[in-house]
PDB file of N, CA and C in Angstrom:
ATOM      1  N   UNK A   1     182.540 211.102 200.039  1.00  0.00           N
ATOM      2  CA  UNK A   1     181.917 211.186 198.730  1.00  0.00           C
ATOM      3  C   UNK A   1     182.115 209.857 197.992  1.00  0.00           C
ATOM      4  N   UNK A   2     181.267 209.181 197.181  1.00  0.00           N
ATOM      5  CA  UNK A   2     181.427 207.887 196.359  1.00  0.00           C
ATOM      6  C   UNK A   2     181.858 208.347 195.102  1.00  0.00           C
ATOM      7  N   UNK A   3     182.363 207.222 195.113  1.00  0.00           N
ATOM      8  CA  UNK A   3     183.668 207.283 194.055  1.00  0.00           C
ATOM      9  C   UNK A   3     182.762 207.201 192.328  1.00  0.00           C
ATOM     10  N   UNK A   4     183.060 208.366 191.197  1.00  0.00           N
ATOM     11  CA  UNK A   4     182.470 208.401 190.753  1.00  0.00           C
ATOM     12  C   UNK A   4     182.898 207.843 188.858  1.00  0.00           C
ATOM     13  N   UNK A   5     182.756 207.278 188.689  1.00  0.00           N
ATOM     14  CA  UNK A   5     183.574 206.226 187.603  1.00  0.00           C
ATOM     15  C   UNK A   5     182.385 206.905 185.906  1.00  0.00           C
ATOM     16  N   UNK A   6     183.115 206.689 185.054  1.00  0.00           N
ATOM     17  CA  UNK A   6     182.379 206.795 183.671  1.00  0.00           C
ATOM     18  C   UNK A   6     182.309 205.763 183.115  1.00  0.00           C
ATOM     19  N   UNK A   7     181.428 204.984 183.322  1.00  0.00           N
ATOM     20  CA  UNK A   7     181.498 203.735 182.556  1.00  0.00           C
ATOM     21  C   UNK A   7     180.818 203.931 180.841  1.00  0.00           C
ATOM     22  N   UNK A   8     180.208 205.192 180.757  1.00  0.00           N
ATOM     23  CA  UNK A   8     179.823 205.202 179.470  1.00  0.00           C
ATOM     24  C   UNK A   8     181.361 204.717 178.439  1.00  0.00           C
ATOM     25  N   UNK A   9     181.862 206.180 178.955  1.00  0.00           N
ATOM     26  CA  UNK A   9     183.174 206.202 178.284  1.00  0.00           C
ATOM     27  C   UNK A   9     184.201 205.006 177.857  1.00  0.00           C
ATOM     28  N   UNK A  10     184.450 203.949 179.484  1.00  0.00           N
ATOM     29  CA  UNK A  10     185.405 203.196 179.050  1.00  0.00           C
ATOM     30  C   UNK A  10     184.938 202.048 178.201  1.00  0.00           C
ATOM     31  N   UNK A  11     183.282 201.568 178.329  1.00  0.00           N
ATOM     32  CA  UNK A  11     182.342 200.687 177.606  1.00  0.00           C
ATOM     33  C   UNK A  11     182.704 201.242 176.295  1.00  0.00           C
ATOM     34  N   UNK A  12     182.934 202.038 175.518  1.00  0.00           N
ATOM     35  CA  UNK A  12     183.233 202.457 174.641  1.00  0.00           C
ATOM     36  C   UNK A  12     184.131 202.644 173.640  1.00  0.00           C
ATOM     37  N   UNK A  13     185.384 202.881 174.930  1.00  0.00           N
ATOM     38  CA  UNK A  13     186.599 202.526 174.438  1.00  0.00           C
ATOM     39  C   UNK A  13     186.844 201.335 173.807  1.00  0.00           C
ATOM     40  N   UNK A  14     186.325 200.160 175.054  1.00  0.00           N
ATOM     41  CA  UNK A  14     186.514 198.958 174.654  1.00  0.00           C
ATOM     42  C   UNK A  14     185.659 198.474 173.759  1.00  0.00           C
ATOM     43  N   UNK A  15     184.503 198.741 173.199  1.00  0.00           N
ATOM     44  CA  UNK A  15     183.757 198.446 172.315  1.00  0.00           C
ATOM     45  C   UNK A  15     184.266 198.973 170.635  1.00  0.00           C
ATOM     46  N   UNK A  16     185.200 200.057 170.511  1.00  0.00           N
ATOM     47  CA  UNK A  16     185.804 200.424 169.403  1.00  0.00           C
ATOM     48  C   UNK A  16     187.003 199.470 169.171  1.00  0.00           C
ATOM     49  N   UNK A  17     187.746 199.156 170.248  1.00  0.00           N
ATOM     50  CA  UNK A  17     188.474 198.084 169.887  1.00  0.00           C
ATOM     51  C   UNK A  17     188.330 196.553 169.403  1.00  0.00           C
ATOM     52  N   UNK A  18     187.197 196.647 169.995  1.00  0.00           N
ATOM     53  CA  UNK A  18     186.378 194.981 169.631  1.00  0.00           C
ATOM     54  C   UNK A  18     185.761 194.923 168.186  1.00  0.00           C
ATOM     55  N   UNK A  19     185.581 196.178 168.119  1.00  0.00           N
ATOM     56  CA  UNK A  19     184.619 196.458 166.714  1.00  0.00           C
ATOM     57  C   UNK A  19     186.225 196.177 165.615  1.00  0.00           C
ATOM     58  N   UNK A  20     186.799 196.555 166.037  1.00  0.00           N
ATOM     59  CA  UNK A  20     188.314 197.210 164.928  1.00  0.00           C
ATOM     60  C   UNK A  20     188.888 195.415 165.010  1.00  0.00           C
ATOM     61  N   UNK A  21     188.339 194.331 166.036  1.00  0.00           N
ATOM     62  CA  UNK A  21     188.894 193.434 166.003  1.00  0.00           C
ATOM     63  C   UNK A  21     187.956 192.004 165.377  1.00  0.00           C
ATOM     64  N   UNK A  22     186.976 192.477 164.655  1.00  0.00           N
ATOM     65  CA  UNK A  22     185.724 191.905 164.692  1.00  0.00           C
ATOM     66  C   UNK A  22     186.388 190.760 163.312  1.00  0.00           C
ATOM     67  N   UNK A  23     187.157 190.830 162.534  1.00  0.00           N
ATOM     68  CA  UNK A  23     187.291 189.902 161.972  1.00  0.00           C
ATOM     69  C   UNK A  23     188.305 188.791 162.172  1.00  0.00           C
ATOM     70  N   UNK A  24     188.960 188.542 163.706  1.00  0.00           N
ATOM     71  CA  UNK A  24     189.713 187.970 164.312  1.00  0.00           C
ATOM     72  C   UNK A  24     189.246 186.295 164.742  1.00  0.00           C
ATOM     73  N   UNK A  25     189.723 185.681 164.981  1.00  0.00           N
ATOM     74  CA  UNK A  25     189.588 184.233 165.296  1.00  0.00           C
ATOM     75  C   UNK A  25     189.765 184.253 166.405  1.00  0.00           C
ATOM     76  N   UNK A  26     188.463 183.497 166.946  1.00  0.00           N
ATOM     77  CA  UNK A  26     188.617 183.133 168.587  1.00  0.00           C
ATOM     78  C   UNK A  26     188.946 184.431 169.701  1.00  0.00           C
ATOM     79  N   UNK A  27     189.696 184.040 171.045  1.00  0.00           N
ATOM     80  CA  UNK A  27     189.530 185.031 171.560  1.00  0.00           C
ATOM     81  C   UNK A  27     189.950 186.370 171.130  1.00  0.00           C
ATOM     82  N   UNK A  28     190.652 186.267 170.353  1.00  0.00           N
ATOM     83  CA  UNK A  28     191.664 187.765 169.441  1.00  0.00           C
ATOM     84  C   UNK A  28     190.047 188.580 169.094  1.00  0.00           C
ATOM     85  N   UNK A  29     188.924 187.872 169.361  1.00  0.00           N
ATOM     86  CA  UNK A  29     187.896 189.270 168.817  1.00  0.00           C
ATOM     87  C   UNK A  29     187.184 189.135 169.909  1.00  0.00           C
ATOM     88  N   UNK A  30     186.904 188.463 171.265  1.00  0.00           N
ATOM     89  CA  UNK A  30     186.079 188.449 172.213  1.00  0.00           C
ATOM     90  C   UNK A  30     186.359 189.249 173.244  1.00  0.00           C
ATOM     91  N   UNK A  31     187.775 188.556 173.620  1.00  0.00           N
ATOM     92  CA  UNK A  31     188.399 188.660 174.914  1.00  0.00           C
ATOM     93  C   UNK A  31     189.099 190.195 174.913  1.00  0.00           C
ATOM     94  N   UNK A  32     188.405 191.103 175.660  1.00  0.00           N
ATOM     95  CA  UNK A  32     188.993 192.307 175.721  1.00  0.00           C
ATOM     96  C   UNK A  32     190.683 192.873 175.691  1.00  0.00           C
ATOM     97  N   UNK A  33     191.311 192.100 176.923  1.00  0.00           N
ATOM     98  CA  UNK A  33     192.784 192.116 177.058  1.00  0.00           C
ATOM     99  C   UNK A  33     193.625 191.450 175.460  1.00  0.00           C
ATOM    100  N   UNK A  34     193.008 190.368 175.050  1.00  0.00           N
ATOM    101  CA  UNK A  34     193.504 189.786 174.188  1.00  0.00           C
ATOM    102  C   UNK A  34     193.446 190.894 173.047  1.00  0.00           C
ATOM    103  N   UNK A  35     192.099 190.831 172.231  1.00  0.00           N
ATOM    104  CA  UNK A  35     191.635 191.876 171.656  1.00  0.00           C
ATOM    105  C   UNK A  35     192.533 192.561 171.556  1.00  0.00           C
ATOM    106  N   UNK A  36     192.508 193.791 172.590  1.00  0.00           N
ATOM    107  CA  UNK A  36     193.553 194.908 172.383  1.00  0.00           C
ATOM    108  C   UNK A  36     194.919 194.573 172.023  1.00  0.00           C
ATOM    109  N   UNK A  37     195.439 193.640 172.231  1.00  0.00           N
ATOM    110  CA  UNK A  37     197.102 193.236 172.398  1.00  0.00           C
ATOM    111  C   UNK A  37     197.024 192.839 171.259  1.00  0.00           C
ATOM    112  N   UNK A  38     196.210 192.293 170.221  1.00  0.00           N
ATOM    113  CA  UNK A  38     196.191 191.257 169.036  1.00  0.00           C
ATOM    114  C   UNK A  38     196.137 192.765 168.032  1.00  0.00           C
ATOM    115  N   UNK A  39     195.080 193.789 168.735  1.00  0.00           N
ATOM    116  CA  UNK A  39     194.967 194.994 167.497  1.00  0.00           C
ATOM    117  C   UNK A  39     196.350 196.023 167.429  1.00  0.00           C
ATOM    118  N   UNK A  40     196.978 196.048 168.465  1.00  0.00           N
ATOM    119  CA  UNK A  40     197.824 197.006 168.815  1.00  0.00           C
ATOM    120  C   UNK A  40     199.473 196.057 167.975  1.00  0.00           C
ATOM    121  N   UNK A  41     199.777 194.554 167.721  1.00  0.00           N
ATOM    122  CA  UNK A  41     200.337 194.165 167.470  1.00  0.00           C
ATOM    123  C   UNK A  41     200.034 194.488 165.473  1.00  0.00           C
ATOM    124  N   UNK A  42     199.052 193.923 165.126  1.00  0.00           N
ATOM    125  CA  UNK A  42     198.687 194.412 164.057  1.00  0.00           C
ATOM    126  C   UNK A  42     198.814 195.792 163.182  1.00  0.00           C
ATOM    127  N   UNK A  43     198.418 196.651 164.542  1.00  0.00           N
ATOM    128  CA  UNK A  43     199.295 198.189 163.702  1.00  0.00           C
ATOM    129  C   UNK A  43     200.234 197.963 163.548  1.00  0.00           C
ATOM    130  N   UNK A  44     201.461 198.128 164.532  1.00  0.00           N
ATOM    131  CA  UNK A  44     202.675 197.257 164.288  1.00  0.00           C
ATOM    132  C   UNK A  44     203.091 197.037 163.204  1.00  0.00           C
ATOM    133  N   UNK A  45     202.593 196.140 162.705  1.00  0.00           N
ATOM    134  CA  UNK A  45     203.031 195.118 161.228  1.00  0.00           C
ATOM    135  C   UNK A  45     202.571 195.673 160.675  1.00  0.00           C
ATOM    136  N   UNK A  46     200.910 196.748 160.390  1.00  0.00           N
ATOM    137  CA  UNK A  46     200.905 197.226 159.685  1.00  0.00           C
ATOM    138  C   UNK A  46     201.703 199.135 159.075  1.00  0.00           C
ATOM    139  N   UNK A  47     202.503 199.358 160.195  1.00  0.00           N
ATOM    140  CA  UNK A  47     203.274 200.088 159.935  1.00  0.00           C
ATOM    141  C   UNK A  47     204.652 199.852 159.622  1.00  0.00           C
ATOM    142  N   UNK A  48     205.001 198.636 159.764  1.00  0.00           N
ATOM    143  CA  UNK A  48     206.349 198.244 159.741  1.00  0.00           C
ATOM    144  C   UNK A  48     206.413 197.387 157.978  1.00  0.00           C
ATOM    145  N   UNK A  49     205.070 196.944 157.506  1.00  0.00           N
ATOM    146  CA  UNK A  49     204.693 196.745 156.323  1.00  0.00           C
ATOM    147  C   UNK A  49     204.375 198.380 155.462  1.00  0.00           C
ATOM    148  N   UNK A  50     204.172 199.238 156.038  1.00  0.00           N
ATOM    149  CA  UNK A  50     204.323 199.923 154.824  1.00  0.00           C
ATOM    150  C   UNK A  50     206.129 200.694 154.360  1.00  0.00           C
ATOM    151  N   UNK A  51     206.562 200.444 155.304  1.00  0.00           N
ATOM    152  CA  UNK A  51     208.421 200.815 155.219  1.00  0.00           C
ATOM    153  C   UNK A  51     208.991 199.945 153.771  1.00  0.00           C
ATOM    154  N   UNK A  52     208.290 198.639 154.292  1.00  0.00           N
ATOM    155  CA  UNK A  52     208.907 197.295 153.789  1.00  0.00           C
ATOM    156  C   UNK A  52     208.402 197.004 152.144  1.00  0.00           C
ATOM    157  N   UNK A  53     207.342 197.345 151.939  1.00  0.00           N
ATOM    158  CA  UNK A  53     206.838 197.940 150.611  1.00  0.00           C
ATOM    159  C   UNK A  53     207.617 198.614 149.667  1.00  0.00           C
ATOM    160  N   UNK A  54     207.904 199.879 150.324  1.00  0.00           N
ATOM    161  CA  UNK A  54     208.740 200.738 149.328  1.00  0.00           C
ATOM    162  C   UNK A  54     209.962 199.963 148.992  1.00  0.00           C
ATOM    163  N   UNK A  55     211.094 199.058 150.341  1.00  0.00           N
ATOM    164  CA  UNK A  55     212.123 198.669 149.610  1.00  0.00           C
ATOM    165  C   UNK A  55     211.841 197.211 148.857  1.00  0.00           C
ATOM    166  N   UNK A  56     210.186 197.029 148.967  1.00  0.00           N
ATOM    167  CA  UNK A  56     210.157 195.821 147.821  1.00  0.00           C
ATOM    168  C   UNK A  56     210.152 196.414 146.518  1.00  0.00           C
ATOM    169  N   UNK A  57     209.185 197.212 146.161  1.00  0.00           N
ATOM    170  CA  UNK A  57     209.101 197.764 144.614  1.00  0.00           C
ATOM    171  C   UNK A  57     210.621 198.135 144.551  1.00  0.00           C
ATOM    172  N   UNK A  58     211.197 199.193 145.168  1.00  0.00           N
ATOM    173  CA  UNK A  58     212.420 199.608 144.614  1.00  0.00           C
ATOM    174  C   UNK A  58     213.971 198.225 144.313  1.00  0.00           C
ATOM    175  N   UNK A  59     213.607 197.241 145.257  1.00  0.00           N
ATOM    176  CA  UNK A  59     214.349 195.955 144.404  1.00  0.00           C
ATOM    177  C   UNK A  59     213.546 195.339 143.335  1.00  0.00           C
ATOM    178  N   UNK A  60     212.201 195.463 143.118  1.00  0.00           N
ATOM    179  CA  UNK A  60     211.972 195.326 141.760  1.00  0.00           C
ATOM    180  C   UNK A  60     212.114 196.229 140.785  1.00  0.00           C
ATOM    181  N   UNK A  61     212.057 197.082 141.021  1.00  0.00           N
ATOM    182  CA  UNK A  61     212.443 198.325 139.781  1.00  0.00           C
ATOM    183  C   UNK A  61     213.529 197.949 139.396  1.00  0.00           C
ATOM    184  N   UNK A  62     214.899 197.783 140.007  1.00  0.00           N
ATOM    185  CA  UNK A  62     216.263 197.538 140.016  1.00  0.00           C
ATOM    186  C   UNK A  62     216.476 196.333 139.094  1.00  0.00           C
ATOM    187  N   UNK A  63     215.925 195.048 139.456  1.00  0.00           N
ATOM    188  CA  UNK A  63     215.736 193.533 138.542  1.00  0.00           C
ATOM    189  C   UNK A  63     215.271 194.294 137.228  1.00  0.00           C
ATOM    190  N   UNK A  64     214.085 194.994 137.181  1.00  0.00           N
ATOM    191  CA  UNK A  64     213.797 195.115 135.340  1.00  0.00           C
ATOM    192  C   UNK A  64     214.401 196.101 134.948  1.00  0.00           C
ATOM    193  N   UNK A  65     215.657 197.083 135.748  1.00  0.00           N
ATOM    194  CA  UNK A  65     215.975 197.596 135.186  1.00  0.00           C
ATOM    195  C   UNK A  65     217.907 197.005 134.497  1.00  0.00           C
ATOM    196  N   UNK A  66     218.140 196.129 135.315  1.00  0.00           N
ATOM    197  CA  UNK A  66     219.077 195.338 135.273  1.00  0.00           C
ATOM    198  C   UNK A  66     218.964 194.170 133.938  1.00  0.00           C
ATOM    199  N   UNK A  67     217.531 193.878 134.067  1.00  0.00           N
ATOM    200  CA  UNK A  67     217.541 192.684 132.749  1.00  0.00           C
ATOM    201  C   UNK A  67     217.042 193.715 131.615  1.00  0.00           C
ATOM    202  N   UNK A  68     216.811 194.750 131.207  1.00  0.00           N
ATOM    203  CA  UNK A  68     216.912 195.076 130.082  1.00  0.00           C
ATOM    204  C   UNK A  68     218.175 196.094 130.119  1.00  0.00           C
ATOM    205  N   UNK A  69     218.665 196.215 130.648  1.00  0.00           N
ATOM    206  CA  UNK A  69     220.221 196.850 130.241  1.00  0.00           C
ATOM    207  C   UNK A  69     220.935 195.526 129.827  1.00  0.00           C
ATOM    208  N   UNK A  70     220.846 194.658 131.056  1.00  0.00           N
ATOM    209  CA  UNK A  70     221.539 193.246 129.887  1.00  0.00           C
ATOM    210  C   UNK A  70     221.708 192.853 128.830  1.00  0.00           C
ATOM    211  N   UNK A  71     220.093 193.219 128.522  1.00  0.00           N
ATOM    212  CA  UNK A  71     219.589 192.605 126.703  1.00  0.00           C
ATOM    213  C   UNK A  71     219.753 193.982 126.043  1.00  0.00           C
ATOM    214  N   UNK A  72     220.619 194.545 126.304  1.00  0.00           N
ATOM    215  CA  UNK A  72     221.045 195.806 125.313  1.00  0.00           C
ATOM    216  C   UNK A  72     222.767 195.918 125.545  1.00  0.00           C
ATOM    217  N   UNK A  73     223.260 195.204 126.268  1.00  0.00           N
ATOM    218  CA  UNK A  73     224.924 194.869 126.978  1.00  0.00           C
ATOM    219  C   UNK A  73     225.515 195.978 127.499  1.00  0.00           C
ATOM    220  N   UNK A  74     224.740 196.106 128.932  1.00  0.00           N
ATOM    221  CA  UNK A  74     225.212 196.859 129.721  1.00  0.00           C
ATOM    222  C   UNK A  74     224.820 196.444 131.024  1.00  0.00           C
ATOM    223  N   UNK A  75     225.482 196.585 131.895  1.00  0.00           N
ATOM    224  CA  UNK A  75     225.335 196.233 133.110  1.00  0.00           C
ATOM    225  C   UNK A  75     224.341 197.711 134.243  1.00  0.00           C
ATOM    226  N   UNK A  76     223.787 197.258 135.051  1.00  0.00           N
ATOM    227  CA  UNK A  76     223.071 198.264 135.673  1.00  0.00           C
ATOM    228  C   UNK A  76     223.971 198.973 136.422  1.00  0.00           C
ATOM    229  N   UNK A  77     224.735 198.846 137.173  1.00  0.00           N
ATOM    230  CA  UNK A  77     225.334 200.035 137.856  1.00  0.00           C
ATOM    231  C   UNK A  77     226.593 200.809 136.517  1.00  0.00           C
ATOM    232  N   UNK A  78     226.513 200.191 135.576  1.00  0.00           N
ATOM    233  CA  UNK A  78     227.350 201.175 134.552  1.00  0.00           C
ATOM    234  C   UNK A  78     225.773 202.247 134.185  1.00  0.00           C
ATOM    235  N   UNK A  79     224.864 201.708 133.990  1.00  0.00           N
ATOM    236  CA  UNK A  79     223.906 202.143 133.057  1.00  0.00           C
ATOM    237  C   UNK A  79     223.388 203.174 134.065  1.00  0.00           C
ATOM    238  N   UNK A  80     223.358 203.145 135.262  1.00  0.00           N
ATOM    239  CA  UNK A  80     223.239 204.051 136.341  1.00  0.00           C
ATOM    240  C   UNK A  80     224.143 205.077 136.650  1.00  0.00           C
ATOM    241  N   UNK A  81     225.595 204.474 136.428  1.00  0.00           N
ATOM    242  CA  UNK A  81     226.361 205.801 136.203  1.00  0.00           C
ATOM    243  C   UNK A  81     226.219 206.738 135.382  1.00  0.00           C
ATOM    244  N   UNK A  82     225.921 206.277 134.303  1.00  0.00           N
ATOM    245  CA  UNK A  82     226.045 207.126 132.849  1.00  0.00           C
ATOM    246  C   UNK A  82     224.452 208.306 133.014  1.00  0.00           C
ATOM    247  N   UNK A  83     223.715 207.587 133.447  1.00  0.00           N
ATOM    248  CA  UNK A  83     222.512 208.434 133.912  1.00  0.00           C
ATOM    249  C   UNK A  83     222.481 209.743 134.714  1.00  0.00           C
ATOM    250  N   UNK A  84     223.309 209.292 135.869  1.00  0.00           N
ATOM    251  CA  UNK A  84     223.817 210.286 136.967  1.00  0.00           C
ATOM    252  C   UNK A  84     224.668 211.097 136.120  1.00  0.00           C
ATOM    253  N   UNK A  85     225.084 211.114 135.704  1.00  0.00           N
ATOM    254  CA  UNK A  85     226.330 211.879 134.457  1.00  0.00           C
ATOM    255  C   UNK A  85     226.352 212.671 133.645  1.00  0.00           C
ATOM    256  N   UNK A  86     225.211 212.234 132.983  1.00  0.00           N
ATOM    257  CA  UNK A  86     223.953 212.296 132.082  1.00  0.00           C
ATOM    258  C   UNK A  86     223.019 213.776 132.876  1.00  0.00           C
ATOM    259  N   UNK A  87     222.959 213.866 134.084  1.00  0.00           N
ATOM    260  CA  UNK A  87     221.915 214.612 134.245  1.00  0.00           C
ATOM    261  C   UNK A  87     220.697 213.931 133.535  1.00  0.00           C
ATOM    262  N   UNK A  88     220.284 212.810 133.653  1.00  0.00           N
ATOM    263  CA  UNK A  88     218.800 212.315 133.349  1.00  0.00           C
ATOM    264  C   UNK A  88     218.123 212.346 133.972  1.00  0.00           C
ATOM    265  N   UNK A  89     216.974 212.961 134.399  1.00  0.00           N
ATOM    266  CA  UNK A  89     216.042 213.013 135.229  1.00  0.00           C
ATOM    267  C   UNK A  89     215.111 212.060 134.943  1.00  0.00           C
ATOM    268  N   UNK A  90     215.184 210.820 135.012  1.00  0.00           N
ATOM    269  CA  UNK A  90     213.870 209.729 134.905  1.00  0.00           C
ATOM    270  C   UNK A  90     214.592 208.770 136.167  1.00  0.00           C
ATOM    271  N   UNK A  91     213.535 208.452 136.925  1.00  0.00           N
ATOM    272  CA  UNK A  91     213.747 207.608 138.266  1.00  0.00           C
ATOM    273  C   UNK A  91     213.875 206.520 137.803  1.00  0.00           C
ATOM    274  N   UNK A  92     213.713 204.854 139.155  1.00  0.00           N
ATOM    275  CA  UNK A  92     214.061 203.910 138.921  1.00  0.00           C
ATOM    276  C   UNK A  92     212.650 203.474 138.315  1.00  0.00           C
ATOM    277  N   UNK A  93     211.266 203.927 138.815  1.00  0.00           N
ATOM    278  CA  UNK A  93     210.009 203.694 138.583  1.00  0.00           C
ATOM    279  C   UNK A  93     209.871 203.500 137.081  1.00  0.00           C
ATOM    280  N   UNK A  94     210.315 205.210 136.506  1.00  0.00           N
ATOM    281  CA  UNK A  94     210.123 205.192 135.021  1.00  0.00           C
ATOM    282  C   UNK A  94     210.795 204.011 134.125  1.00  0.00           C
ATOM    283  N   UNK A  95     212.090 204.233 134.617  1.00  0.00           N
ATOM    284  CA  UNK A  95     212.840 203.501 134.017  1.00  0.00           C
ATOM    285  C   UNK A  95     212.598 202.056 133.773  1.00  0.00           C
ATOM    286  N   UNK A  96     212.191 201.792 134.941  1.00  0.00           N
ATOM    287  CA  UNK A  96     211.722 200.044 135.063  1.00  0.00           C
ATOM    288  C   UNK A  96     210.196 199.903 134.271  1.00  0.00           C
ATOM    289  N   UNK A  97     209.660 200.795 134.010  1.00  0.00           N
ATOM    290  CA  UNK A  97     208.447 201.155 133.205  1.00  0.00           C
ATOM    291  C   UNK A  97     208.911 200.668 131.912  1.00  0.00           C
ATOM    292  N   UNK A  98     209.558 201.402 131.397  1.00  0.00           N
ATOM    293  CA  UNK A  98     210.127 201.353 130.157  1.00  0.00           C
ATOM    294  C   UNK A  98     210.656 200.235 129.576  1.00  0.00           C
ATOM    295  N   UNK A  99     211.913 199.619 130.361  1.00  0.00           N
ATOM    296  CA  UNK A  99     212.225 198.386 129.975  1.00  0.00           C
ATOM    297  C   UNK A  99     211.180 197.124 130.032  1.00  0.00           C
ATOM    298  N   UNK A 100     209.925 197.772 130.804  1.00  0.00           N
ATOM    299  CA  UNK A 100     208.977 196.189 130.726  1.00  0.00           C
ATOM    300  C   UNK A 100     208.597 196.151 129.611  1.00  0.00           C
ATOM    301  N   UNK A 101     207.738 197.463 129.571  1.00  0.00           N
ATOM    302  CA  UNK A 101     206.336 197.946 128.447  1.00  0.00           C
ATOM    303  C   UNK A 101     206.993 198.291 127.416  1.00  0.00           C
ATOM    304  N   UNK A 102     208.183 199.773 127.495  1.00  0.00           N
ATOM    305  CA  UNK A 102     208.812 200.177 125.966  1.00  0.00           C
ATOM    306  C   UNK A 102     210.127 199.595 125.770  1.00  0.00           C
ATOM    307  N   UNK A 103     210.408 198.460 125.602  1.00  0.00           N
ATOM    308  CA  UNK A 103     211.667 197.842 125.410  1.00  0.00           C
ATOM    309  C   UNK A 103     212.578 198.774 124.585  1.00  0.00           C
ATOM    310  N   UNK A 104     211.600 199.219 123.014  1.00  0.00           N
ATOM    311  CA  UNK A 104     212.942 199.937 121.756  1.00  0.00           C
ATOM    312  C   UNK A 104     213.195 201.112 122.384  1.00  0.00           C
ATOM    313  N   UNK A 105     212.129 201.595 123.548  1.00  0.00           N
ATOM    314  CA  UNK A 105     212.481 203.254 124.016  1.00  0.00           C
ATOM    315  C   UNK A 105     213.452 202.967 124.634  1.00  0.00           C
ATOM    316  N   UNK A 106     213.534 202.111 125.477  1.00  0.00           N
ATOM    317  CA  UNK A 106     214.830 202.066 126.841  1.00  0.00           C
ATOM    318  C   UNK A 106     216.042 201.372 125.605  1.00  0.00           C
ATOM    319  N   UNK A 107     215.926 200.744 124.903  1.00  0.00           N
ATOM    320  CA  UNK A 107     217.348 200.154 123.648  1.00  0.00           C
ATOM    321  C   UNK A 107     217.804 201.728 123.401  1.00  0.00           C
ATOM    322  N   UNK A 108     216.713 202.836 123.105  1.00  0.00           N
ATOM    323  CA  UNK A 108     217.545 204.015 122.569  1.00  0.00           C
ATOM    324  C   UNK A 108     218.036 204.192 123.812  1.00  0.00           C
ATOM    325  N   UNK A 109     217.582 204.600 124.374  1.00  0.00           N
ATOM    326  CA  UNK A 109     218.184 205.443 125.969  1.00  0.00           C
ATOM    327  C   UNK A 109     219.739 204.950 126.538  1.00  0.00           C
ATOM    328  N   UNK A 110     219.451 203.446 126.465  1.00  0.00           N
ATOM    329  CA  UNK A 110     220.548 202.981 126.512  1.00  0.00           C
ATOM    330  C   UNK A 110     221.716 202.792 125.620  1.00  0.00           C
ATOM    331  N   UNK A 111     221.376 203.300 124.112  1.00  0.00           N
ATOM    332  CA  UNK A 111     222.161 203.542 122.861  1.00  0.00           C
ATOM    333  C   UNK A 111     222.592 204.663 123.354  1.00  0.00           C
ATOM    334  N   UNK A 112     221.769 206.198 123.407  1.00  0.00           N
ATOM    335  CA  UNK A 112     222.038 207.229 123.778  1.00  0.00           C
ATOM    336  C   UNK A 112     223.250 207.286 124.406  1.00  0.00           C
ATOM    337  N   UNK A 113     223.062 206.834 125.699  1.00  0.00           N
ATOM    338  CA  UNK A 113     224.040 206.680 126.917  1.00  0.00           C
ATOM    339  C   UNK A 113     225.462 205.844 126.825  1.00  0.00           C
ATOM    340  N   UNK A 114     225.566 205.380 125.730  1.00  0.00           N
ATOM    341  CA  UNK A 114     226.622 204.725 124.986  1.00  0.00           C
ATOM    342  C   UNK A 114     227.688 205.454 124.298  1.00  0.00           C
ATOM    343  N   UNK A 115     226.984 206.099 123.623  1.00  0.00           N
ATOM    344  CA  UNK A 115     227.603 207.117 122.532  1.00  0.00           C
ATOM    345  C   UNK A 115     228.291 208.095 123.433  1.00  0.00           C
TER     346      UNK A 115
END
């Protein structure tokens, strides 16, 4: 019996990958083998970039939440204790919200947390 192959299928395969690689330079969008190895590296980074995201914002949350406890004279891991302590339920997000945009709200909060 002759050997009976699907070329629809694998033409296909490889044509979704070429398509997914279409804004690549040089062989990274021609060359099939390349292609694939250049797209499959790219998920990659692009999964290993979305990990790396979260602990960027959350060291920025931390910086604005650190320089306006400063400019009210308190240090952030005191001002973090007192929170935890506190039972305050506002995250690092809010918080770093606050000290950008509501400076006098976060001065009380941090008055509050004083007293």
């Amino acid at each position: 019996m002759s050997r009976s192959v699907n070329h629809v299928a694998s033409r296909a395969r490889r044509k979704k990958i070429l398509r997914l690689t279409r804004g690549y330079i040089g062989r990274n969008k021609n060359v099939w083998t390349v292609a694939k190895n250049r797209w499959e590296k790219g998920q990659n980074h692009a999964y290993v970039g979305r990990k790396l995201k979260k602990r960027d914002y959350r060291k920025l949350w931390i910086q604005r939440i650190n320089a306006g406890t400063r400019l009210n004279g308190m240090t952030y891991s005191q001002f973090m204790g007192l929170i935890h302590k506190n039972n305050i339920a506002l995250n690092r997000k809010t918080l770093a919200d606050l000290a950008m945009n509501e400076p006098e709200v976060f001065a009380k909060i941090v008055e509050s947390l004083k007293n």
